[in-house]
C-alpha atoms as a PDB file:
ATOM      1  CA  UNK A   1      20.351  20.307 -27.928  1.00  0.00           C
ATOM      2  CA  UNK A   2      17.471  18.715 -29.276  1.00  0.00           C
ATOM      3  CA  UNK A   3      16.267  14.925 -28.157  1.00  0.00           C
ATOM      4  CA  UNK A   4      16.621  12.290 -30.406  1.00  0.00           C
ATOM      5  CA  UNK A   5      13.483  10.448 -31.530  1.00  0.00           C
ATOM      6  CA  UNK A   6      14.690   6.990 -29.858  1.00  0.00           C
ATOM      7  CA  UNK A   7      16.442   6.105 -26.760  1.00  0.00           C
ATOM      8  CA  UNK A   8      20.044   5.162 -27.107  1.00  0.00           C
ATOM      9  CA  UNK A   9      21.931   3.656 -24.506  1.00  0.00           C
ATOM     10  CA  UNK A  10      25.199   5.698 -25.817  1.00  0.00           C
ATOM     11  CA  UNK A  11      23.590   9.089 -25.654  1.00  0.00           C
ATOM     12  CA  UNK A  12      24.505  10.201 -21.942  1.00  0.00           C
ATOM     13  CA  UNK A  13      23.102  13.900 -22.450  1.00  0.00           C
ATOM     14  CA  UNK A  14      20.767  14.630 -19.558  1.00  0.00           C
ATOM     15  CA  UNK A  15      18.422  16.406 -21.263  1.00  0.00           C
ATOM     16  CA  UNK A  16      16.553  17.355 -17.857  1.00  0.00           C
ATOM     17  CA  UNK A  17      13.804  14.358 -18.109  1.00  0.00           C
ATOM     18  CA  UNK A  18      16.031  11.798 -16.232  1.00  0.00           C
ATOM     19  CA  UNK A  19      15.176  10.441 -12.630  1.00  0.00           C
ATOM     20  CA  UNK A  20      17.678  11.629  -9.948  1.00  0.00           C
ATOM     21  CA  UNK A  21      19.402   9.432  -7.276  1.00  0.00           C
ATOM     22  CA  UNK A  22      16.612   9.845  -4.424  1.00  0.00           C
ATOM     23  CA  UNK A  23      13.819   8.946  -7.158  1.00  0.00           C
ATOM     24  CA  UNK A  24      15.495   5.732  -8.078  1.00  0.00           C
ATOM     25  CA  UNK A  25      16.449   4.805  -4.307  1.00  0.00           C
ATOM     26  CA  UNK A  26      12.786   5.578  -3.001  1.00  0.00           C
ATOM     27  CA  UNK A  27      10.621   5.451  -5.909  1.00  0.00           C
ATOM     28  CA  UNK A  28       7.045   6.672  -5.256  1.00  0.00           C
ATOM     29  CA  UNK A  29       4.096   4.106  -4.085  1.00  0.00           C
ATOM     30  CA  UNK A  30       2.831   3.415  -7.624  1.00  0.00           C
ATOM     31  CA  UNK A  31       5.842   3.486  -9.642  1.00  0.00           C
ATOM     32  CA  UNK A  32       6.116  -0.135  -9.426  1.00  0.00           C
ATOM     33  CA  UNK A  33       2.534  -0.500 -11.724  1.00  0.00           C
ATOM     34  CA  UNK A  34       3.470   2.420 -14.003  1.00  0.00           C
ATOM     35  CA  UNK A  35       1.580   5.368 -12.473  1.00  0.00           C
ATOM     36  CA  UNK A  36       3.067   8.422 -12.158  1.00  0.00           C
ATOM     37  CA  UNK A  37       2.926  10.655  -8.915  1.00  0.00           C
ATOM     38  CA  UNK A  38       1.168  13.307 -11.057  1.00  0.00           C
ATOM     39  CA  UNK A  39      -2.239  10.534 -11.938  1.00  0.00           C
ATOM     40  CA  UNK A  40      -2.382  10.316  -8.182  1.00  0.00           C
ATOM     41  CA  UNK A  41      -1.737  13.540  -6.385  1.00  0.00           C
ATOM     42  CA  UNK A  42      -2.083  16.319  -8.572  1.00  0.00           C
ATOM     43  CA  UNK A  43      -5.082  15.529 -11.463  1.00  0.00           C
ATOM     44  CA  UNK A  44      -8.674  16.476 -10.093  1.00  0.00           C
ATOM     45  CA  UNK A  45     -11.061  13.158 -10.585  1.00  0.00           C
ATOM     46  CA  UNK A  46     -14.779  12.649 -11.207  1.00  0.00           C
ATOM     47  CA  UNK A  47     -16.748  11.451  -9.103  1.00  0.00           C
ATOM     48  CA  UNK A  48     -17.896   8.855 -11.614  1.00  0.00           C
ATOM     49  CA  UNK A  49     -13.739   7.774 -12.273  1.00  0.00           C
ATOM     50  CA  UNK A  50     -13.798   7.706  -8.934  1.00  0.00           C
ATOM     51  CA  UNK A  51     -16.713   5.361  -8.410  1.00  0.00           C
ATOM     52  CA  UNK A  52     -15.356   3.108 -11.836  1.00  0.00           C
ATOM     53  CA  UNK A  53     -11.974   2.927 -10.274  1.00  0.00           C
ATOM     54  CA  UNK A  54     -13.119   2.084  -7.215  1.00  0.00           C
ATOM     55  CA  UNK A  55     -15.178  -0.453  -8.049  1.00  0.00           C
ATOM     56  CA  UNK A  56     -12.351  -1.594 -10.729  1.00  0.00           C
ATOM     57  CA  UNK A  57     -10.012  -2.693  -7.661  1.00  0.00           C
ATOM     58  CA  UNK A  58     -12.950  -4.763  -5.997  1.00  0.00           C
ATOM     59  CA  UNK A  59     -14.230  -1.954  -3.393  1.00  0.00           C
ATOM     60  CA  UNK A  60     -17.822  -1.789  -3.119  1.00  0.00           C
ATOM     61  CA  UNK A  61     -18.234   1.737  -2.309  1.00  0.00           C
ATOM     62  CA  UNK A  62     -22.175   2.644  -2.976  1.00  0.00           C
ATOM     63  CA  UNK A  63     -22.875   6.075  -5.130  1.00  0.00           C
ATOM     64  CA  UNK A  64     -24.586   7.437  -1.809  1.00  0.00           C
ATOM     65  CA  UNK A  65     -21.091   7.002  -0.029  1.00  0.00           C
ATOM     66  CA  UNK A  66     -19.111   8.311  -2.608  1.00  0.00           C
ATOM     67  CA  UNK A  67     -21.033  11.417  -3.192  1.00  0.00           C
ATOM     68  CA  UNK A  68     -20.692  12.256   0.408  1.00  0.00           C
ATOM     69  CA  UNK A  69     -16.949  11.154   1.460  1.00  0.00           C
ATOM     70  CA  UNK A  70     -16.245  13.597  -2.280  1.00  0.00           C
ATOM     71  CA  UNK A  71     -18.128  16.869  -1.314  1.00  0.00           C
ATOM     72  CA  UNK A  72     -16.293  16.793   1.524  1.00  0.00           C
ATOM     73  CA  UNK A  73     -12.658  16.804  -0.101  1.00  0.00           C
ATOM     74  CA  UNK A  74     -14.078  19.354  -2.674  1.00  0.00           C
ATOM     75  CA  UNK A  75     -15.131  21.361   0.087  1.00  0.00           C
ATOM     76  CA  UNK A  76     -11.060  20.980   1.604  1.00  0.00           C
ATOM     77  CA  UNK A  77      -9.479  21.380  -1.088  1.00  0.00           C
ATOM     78  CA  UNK A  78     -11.120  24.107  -2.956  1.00  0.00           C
ATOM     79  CA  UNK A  79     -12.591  21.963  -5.658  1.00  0.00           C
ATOM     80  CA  UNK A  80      -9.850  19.540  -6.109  1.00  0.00           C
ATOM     81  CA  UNK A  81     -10.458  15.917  -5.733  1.00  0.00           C
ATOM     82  CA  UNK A  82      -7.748  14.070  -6.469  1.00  0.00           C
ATOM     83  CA  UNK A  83      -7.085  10.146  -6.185  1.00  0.00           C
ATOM     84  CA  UNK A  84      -5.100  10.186  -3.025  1.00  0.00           C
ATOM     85  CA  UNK A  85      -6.951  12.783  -1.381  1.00  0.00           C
ATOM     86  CA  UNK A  86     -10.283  10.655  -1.849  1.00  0.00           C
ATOM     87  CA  UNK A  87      -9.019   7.733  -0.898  1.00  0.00           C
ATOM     88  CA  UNK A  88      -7.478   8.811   2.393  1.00  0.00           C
ATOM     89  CA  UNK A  89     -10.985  10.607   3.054  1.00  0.00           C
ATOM     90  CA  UNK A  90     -12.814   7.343   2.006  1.00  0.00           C
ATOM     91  CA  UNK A  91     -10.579   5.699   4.320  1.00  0.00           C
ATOM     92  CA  UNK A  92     -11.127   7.065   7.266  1.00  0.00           C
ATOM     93  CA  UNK A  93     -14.438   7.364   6.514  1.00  0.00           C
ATOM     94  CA  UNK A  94     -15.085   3.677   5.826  1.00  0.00           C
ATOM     95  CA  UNK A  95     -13.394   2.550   9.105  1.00  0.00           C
ATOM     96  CA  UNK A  96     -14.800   4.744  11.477  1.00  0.00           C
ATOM     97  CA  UNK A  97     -11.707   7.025  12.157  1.00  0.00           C
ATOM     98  CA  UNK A  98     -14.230  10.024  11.839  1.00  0.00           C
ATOM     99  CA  UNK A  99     -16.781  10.319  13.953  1.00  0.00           C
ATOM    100  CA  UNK A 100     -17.429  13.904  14.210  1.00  0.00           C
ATOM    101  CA  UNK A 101     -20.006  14.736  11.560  1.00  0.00           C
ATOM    102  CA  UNK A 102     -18.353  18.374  11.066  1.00  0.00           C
ATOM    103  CA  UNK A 103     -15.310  16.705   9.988  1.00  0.00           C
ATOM    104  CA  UNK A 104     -16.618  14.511   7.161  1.00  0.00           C
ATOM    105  CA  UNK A 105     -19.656  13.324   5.483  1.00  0.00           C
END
């Protein structure tokens, strides 16, 4: 069946885009500002997004720092430096939680 064009409050056909019962009960961290799970967890990031957005929510995270903290989630997940990954690197990083120098940076 195809999708109509528009949304229609009568139409009740699932048509296999719809949010299930645990979604709308627990919604994900950043559903409430319009960012899907997806933007967050799964799309590999630039370091130069990275450094923008950053910088866009009032960190002050130098280049130097940023470079560093993201060769090290590259290097853990095989290339792929996503949003969440980078910030929970960044993270610890910032506050000291790693202090072995094999582990990060």
């Amino acid at each position: 069946i195809p999708k109509y064009q528009g949304f229609a409050m009568a139409d009740h056909q699932n048509y296999g885009d719809d949010v299930d019962a645990k979604y709308l009960l627990r919604p994900n961290t950043y559903s409430s500002v319009g960012v899907d799970d997806d933007e967050v967890f799964k799309v590999h990031r630039s370091p130069e997004y990275l450094l923008k957005l950053f910088h866009a929510i009032g960190d002050t995270i130098s280049e130097e720092d940023l470079a560093r903290v993201y060769s090290k989630v590259e290097e853990e997940n095989d290339g792929k430096v996503t949003i969440e990954a980078f910030r929970i690197a960044y993270y610890d990083y910032k506050h000291g939680f790693v202090t072995d120098e094999s582990k990060c940076c």
